[in-house]
N, C-alpha and C. Protein backbone atom coordinates (compact mmCIF):
# COMPACT_ATOMS: atom_id res chain seq x y z
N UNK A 1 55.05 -32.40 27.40
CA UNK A 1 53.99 -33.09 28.09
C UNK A 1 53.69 -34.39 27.37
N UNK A 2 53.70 -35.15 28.09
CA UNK A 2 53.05 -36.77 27.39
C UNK A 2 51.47 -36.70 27.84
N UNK A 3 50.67 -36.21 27.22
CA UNK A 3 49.32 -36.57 26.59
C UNK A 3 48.55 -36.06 28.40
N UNK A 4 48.88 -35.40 28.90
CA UNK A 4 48.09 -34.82 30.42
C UNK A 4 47.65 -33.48 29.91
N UNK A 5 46.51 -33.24 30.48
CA UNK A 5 45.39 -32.12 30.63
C UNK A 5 45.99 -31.77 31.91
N UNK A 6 46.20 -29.82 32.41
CA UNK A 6 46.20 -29.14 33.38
C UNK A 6 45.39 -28.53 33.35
N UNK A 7 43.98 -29.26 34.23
CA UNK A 7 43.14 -29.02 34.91
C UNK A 7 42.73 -27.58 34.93
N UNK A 8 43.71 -27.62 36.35
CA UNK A 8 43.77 -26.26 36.77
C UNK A 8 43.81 -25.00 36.24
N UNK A 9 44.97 -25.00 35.32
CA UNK A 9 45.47 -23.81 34.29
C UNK A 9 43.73 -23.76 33.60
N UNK A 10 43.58 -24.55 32.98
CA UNK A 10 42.01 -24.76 31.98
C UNK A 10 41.06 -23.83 32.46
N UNK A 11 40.63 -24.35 33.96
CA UNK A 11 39.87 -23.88 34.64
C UNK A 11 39.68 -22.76 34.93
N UNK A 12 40.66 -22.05 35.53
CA UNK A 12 41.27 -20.91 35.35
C UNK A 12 41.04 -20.11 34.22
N UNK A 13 41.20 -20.20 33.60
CA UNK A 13 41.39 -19.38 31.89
C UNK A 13 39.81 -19.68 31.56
N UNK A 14 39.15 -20.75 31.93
CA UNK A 14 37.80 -20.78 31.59
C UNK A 14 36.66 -19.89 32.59
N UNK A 15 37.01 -19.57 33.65
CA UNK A 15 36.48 -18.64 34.83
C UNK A 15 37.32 -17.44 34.64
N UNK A 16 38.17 -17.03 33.80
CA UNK A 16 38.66 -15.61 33.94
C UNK A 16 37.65 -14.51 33.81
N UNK A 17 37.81 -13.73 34.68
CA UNK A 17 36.64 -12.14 34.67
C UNK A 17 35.13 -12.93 35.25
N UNK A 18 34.88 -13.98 35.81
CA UNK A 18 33.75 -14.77 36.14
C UNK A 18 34.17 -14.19 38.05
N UNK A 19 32.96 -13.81 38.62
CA UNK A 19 32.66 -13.94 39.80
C UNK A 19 32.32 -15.33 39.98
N UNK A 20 33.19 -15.75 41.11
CA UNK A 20 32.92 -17.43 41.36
C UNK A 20 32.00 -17.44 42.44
N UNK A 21 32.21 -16.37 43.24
CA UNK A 21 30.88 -16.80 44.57
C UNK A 21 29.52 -16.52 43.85
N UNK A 22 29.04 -15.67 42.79
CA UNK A 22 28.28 -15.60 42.19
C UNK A 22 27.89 -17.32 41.58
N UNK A 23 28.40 -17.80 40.97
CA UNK A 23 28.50 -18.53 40.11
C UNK A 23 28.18 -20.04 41.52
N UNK A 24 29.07 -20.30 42.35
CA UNK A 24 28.90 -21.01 43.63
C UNK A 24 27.40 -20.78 44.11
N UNK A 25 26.67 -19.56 44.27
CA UNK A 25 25.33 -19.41 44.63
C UNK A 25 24.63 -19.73 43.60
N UNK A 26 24.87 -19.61 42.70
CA UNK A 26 23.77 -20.31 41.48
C UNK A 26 23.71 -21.66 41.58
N UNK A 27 24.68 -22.40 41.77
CA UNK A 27 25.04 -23.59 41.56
C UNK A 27 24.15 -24.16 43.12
N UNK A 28 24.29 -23.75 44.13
CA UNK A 28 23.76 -23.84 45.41
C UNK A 28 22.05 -23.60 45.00
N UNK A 29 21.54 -22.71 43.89
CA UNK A 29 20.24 -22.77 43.70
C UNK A 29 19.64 -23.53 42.83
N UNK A 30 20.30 -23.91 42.56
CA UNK A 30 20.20 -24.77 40.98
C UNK A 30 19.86 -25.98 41.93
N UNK A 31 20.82 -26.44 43.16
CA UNK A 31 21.03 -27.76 43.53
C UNK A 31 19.78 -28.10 44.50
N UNK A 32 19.42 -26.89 45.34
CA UNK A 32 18.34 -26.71 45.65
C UNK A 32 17.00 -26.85 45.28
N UNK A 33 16.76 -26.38 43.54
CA UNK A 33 15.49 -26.37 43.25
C UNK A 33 15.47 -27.75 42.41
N UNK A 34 16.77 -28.89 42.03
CA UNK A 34 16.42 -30.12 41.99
C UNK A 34 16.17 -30.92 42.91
N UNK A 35 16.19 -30.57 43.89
CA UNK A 35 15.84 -31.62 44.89
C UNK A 35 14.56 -31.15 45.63
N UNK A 36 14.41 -29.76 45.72
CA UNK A 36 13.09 -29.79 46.80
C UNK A 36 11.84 -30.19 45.43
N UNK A 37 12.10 -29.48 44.36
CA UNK A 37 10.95 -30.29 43.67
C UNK A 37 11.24 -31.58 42.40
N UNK A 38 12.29 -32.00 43.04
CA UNK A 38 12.27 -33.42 42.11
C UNK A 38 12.45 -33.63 40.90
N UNK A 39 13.40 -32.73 40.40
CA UNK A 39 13.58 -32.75 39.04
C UNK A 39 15.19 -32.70 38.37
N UNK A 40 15.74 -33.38 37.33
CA UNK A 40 17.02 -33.42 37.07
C UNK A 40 17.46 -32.39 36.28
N UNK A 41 18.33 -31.94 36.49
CA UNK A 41 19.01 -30.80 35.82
C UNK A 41 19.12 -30.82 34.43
N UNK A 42 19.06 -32.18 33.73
CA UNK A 42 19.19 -32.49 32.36
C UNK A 42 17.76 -32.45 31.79
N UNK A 43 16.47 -32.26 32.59
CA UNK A 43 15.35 -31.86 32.27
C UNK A 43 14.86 -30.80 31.27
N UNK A 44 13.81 -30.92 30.35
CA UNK A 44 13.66 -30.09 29.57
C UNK A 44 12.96 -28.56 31.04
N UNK A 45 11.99 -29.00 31.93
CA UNK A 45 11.74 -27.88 32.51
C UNK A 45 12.68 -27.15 33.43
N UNK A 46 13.36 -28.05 34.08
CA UNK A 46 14.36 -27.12 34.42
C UNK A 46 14.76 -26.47 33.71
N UNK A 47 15.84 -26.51 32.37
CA UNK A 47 16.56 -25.87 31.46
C UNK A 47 15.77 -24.88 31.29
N UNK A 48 14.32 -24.62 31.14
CA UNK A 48 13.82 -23.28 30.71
C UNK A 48 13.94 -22.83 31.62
N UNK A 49 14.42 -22.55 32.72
CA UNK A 49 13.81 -21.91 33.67
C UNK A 49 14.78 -20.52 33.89
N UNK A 50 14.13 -19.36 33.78
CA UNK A 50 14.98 -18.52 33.53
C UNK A 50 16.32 -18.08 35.17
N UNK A 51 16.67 -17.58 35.72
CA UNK A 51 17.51 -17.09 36.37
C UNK A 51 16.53 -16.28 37.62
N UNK A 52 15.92 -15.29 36.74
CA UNK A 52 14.52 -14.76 37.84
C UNK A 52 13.88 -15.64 38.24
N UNK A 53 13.30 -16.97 37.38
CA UNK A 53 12.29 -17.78 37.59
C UNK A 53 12.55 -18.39 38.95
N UNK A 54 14.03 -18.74 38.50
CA UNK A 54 14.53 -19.61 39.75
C UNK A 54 14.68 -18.71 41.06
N UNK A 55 15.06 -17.65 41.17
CA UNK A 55 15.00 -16.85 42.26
C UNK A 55 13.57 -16.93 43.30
N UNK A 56 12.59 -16.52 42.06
CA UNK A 56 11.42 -16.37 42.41
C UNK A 56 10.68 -17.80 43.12
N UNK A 57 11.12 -18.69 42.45
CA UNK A 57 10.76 -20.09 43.28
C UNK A 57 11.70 -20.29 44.82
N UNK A 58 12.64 -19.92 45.07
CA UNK A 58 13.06 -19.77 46.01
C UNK A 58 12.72 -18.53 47.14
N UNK A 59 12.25 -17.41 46.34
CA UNK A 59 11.31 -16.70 47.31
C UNK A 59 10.22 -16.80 48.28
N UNK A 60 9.21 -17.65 47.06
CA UNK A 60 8.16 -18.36 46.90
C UNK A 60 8.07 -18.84 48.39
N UNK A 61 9.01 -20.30 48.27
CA UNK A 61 8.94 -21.15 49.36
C UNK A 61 9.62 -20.47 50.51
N UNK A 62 10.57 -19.48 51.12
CA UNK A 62 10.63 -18.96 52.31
C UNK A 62 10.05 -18.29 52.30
N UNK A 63 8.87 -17.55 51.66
CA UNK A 63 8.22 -16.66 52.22
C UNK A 63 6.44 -17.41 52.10
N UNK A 64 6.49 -18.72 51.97
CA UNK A 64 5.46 -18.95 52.64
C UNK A 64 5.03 -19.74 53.62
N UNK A 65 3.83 -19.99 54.55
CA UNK A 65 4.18 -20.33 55.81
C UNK A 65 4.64 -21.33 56.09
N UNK A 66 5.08 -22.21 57.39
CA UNK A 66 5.25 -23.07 57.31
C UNK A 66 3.64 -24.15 57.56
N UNK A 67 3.83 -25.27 57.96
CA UNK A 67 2.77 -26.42 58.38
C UNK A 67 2.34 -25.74 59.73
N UNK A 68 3.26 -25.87 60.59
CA UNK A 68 2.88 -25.47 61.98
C UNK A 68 1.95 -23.88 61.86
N UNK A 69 2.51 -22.96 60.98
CA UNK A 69 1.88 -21.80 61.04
C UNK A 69 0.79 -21.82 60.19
N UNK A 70 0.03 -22.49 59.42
CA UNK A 70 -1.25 -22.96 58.59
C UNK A 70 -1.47 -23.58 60.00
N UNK A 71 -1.77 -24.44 60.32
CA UNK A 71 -2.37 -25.45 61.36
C UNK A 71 -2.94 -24.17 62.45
N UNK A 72 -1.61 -23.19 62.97
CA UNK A 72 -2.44 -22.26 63.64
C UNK A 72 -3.13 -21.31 63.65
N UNK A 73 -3.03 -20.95 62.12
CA UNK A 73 -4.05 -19.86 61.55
C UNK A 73 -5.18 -20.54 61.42
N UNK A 74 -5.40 -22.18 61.10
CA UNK A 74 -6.69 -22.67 60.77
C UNK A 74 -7.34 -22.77 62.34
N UNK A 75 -6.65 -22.87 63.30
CA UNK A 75 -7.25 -23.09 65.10
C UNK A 75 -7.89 -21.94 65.11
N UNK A 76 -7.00 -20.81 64.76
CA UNK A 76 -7.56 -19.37 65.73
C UNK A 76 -8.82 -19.12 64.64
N UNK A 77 -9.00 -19.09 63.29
CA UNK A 77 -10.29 -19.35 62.67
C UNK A 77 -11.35 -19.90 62.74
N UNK A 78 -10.93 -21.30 63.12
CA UNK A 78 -12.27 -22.18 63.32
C UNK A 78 -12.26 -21.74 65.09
N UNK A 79 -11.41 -21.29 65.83
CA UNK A 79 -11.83 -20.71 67.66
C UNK A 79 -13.16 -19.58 67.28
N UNK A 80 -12.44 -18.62 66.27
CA UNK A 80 -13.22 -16.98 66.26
C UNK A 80 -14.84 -17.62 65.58
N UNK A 81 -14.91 -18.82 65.01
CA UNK A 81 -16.54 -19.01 64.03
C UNK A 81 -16.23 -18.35 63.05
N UNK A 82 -17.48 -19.38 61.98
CA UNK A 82 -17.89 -18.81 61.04
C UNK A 82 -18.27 -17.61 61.10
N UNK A 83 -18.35 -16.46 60.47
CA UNK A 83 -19.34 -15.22 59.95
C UNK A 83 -19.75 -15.09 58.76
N UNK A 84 -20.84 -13.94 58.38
CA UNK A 84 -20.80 -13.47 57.42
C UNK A 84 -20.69 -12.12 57.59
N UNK A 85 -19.79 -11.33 57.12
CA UNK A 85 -19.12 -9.98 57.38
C UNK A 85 -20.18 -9.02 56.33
N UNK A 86 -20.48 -7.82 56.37
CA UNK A 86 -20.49 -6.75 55.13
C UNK A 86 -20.20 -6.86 54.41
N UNK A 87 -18.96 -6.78 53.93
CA UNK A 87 -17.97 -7.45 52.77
C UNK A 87 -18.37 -8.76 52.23
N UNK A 88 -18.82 -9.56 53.00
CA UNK A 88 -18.77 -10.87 52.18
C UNK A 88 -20.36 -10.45 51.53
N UNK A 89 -21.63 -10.05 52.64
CA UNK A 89 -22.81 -9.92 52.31
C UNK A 89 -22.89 -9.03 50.86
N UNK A 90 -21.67 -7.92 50.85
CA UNK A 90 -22.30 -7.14 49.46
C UNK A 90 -21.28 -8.44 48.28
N UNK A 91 -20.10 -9.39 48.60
CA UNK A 91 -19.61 -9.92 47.65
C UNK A 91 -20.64 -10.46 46.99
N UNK A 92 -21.73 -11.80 48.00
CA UNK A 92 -22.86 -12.84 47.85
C UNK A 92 -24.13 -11.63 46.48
N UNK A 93 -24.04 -10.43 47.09
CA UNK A 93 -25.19 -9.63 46.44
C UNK A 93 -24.53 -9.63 44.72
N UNK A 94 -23.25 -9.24 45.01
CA UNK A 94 -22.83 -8.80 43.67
C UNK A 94 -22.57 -10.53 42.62
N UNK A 95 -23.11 -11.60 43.07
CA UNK A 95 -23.14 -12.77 42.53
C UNK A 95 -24.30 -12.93 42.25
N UNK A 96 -25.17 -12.62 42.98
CA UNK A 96 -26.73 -13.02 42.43
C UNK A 96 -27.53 -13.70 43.33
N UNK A 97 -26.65 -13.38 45.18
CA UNK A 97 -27.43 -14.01 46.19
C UNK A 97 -28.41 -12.80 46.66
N UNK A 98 -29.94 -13.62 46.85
CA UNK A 98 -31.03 -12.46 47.63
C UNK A 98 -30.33 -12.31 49.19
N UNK A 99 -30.52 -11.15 49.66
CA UNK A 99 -31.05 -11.13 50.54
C UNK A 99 -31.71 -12.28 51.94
N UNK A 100 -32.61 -12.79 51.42
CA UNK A 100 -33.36 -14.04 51.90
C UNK A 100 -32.37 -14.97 51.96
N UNK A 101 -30.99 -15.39 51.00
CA UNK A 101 -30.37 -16.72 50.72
C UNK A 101 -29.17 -16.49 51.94
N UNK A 102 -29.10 -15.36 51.77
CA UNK A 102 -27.83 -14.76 52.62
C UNK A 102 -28.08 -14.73 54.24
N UNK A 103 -29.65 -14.60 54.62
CA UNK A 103 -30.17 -14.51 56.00
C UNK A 103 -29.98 -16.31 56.22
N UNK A 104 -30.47 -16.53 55.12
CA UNK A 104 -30.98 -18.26 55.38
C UNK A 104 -29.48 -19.02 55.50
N UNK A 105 -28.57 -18.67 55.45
CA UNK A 105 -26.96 -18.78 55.19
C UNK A 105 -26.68 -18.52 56.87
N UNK A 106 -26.97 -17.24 57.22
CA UNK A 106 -26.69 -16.76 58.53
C UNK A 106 -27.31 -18.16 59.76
N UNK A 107 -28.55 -18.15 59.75
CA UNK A 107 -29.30 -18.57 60.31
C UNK A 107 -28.73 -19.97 60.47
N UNK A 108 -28.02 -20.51 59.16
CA UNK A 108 -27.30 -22.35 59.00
C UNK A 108 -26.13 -22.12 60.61
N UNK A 109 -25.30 -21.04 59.98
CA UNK A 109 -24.18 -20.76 60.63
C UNK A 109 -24.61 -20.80 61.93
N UNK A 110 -25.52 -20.00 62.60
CA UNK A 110 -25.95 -20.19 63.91
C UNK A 110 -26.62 -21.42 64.17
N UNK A 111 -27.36 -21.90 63.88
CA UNK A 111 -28.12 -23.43 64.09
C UNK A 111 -26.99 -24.51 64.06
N UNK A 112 -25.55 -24.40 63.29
CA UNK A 112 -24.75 -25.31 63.58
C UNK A 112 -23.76 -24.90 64.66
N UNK A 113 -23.85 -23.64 65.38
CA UNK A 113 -23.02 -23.13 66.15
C UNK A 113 -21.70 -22.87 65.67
N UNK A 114 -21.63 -22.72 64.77
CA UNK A 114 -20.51 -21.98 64.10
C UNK A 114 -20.26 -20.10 63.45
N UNK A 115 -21.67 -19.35 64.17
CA UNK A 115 -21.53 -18.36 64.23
C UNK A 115 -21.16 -17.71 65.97
């Protein structure tokens, strides 16, 4: 050989006993979580980021809603009104609201028509 590197052979011998589609999906998550949040791979926070971590940030974001589905959970909320439920009335008690503060709360909600 006059002074050439085989690539290939290298490569090879450097991925031996390595799952590559494994290794291809990492690389696909890796490429993913620099770009949706803006950060370079040569970064000190990326580099910590463990293997779970990164999974878990990719969980994260498909499993939460989208814009369109916030926008329509906030319609059908502000359609149904304000309340104050049981639950919230004993939460307000267990803070240190009377009675009286909690009626006078109710009473806002209806006077602005939002009960």
């Amino acid at each position: 050989m006059t002074g050439t590197i085989d690539f290939e052979a290298s490569f090879k011998n450097e991925l031996e006993g390595t799952d590559l589609k494994e290794i291809i999906r990492e690389s696909f998550l890796d490429v993913w979580i620099c770009n949706h949040f803006k950060v370079l791979p040569t970064e000190h926070r990326f580099k910590e980021l463990s293997e779970i971590q990164k999974h878990l940030l990719l969980v994260g974001y498909l499993e939460s809603p989208t814009s369109e589905e916030m926008h329509a959970a906030y319609q059908q909320q502000d359609a149904a009104g304000a309340t104050i439920t049981e639950e919230d009335e004993k939460d307000f008690k267990n803070i240190g609201y009377t009675e009286e503060q909690i009626e006078r709360m109710k009473q806002q909600l209806e006077a602005a028509g939002l009960a």
